[in-house]
Protein backbone atom coordinates (compact mmCIF):
# COMPACT_ATOMS: atom_id res chain seq x y z
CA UNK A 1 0.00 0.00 0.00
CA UNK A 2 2.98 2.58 0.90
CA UNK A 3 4.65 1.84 -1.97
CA UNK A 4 1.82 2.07 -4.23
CA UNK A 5 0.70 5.69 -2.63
CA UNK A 6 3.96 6.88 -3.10
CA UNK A 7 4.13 5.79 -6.62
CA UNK A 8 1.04 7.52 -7.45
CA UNK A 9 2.02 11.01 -5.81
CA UNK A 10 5.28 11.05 -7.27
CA UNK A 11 3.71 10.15 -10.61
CA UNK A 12 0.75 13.33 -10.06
CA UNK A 13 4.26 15.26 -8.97
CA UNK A 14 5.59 14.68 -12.51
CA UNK A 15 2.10 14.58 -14.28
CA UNK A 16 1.50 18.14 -12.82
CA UNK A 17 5.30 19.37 -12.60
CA UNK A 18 6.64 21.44 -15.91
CA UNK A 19 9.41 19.42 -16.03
CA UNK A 20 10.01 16.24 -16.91
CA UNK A 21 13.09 15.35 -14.51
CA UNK A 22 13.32 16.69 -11.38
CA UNK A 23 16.93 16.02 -9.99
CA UNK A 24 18.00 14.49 -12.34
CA UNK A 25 15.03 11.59 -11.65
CA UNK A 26 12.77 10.87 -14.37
CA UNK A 27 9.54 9.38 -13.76
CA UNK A 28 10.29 5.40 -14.53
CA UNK A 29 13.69 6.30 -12.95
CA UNK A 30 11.75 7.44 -9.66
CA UNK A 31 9.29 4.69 -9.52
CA UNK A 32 12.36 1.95 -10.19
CA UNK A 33 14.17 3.77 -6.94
CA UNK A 34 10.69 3.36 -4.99
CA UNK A 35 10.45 -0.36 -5.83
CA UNK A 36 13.90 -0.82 -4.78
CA UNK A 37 14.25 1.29 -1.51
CA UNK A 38 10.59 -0.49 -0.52
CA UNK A 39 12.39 -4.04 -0.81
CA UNK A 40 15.38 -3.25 0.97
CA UNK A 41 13.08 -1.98 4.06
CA UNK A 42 12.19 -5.31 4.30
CA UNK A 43 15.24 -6.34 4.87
CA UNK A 44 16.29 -3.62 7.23
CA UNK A 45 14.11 -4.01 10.18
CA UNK A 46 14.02 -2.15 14.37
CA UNK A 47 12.78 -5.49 16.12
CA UNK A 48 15.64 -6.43 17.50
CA UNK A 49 15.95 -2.57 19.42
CA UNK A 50 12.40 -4.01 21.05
CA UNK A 51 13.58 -7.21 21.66
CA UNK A 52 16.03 -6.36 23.82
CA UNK A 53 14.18 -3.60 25.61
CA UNK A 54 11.55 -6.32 25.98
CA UNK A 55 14.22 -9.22 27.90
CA UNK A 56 15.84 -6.53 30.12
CA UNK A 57 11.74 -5.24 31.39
CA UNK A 58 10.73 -8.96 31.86
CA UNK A 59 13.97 -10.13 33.83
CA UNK A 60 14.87 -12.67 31.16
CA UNK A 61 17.97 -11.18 29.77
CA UNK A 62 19.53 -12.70 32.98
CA UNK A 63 18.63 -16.53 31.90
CA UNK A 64 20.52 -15.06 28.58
CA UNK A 65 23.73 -14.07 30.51
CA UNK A 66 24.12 -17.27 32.45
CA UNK A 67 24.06 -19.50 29.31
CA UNK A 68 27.70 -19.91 27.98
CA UNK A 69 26.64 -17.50 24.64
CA UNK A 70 27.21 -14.28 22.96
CA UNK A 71 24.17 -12.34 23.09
CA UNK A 72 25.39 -10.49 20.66
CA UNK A 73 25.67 -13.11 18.57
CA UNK A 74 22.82 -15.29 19.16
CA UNK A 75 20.16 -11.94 18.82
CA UNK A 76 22.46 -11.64 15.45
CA UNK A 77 21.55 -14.97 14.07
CA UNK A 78 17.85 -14.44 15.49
CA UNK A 79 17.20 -11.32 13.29
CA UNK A 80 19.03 -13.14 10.45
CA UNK A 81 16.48 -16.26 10.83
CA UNK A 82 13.76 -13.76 11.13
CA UNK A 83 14.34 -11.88 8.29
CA UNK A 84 15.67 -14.51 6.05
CA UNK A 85 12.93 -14.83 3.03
CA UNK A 86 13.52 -11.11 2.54
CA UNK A 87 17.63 -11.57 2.28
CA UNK A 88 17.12 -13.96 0.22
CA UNK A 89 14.73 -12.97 -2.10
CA UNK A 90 16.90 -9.49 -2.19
CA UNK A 91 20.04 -11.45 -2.86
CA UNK A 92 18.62 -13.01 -6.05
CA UNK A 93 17.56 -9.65 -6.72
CA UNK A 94 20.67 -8.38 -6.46
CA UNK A 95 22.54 -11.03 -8.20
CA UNK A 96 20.63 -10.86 -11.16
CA UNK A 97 20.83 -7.40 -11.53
CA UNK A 98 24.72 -7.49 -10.52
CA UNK A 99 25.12 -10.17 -12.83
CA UNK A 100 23.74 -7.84 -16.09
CA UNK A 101 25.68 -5.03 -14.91
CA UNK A 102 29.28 -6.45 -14.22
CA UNK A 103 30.68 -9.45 -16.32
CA UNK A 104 33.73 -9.88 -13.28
CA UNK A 105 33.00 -12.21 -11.20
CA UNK A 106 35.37 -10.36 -8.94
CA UNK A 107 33.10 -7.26 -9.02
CA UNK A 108 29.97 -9.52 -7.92
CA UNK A 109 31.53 -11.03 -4.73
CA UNK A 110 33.15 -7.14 -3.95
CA UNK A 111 28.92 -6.36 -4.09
CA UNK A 112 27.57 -9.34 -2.21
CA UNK A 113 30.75 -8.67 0.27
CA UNK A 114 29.27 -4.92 0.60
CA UNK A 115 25.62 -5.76 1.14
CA UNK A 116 26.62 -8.36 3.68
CA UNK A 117 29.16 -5.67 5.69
CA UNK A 118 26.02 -2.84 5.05
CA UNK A 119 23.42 -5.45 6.89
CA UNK A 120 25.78 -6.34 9.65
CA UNK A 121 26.58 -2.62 9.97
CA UNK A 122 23.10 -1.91 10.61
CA UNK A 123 22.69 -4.81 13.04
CA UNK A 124 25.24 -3.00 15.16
CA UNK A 125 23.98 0.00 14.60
CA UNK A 126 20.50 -0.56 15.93
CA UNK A 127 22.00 -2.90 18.63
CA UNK A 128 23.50 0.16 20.23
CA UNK A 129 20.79 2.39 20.12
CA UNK A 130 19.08 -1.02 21.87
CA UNK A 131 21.59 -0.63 24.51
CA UNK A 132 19.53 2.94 25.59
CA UNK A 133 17.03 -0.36 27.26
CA UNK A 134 19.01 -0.29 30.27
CA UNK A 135 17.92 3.43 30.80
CA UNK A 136 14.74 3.66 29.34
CA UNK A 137 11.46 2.66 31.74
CA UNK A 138 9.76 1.96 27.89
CA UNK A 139 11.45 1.78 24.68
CA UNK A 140 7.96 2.10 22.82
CA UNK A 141 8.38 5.43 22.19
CA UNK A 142 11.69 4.67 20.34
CA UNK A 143 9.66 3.12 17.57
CA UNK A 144 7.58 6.39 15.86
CA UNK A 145 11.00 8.68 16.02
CA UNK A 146 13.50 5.51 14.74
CA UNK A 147 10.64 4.67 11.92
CA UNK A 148 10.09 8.56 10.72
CA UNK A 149 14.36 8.98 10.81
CA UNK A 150 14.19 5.98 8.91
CA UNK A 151 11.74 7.05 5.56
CA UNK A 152 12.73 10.17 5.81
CA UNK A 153 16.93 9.64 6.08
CA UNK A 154 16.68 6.53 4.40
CA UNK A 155 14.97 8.10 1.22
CA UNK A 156 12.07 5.83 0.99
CA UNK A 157 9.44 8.80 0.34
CA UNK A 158 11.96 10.13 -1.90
CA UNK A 159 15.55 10.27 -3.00
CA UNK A 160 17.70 12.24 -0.99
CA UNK A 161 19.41 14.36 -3.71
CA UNK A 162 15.74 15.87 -4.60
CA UNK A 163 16.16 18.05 -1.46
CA UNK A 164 17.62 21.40 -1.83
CA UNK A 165 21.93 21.05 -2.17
CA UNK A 166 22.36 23.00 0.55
CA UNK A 167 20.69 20.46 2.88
CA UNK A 168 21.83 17.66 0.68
CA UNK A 169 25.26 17.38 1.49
CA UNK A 170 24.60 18.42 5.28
CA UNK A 171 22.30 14.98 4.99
CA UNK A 172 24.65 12.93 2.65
């Protein structure tokens, strides 16, 4: 449904714009980037921030700490498991589209290498901000502001280098 709303506003954007680019972006090159951003957040997902928050407010992150594991580790492999149809239906994605673009078979594994440093990159990232748990009475709240910084950083309403250049590189 998101994706198809923002489809047809950015097509009544163009339909009703003067131009016919607007960045740099035409219209098939907009709704391609739409398709493709709504995929990867998928793939990209806050429940592990809540799942945390959720073990430290019920007292069962203790039964975690006594077991001989990484917790790390294990909630790692949990959002992996969780989230695997997505990765791999956006791996094929990827690889076919790779696999058009670049003949090297070098280049391809430098990608896949990439995409698999990006999603363990965000892992840590929102593992972190899952650490504020400790501190936080509720971590509910977290979920509007993290989602909103999330479209609107992470370019899913639209690409970043529409905004004005000024704010663009402050952003970028």
């Amino acid at each position: 449904m998101q994706l198809a709303l923002s489809s047809f506003m950015w097509i009544a954007i163009y339909h009703y714009g003067a131009n016919e680019s607007i960045r740099g972006f035409t219209v098939a090159q907009m709704l391609v980037y739409l398709g493709v951003i709504n995929l990867l957040s998928l793939v990209f997902d806050f429940s592990p921030i809540f799942r945390l928050g959720n073990l430290i407010h019920n007292g069962q992150l203790t039964t975690y700490l006594i077991r001989p594991i990484n917790i790390f580790i294990q909630g790692l492999f949990q959002y992996i498991g969780n989230e695997a149809f997505y990765i791999f239906a956006f791996l094929c994605i990827s690889f076919y589209f790779v696999k058009s673009e670049y003949s090297s078979w070098a280049s391809i594994i430098l990608i896949f290498i990439f995409i698999v440093c990006t999603y363990l990159m965000f892992y840590t990232c929102i593992s972190c901000i899952a650490l504020t748990s400790f501190w936080l009475v509720q971590v509910w709240p977290l979920r509007p502001v993290l989602t909103a910084l999330f479209l609107l950083l992470g370019g899913q309403y639209f690409p970043l280098k529409v905004l004005p250049l000024e704010l663009y590189n402050v952003v970028r």
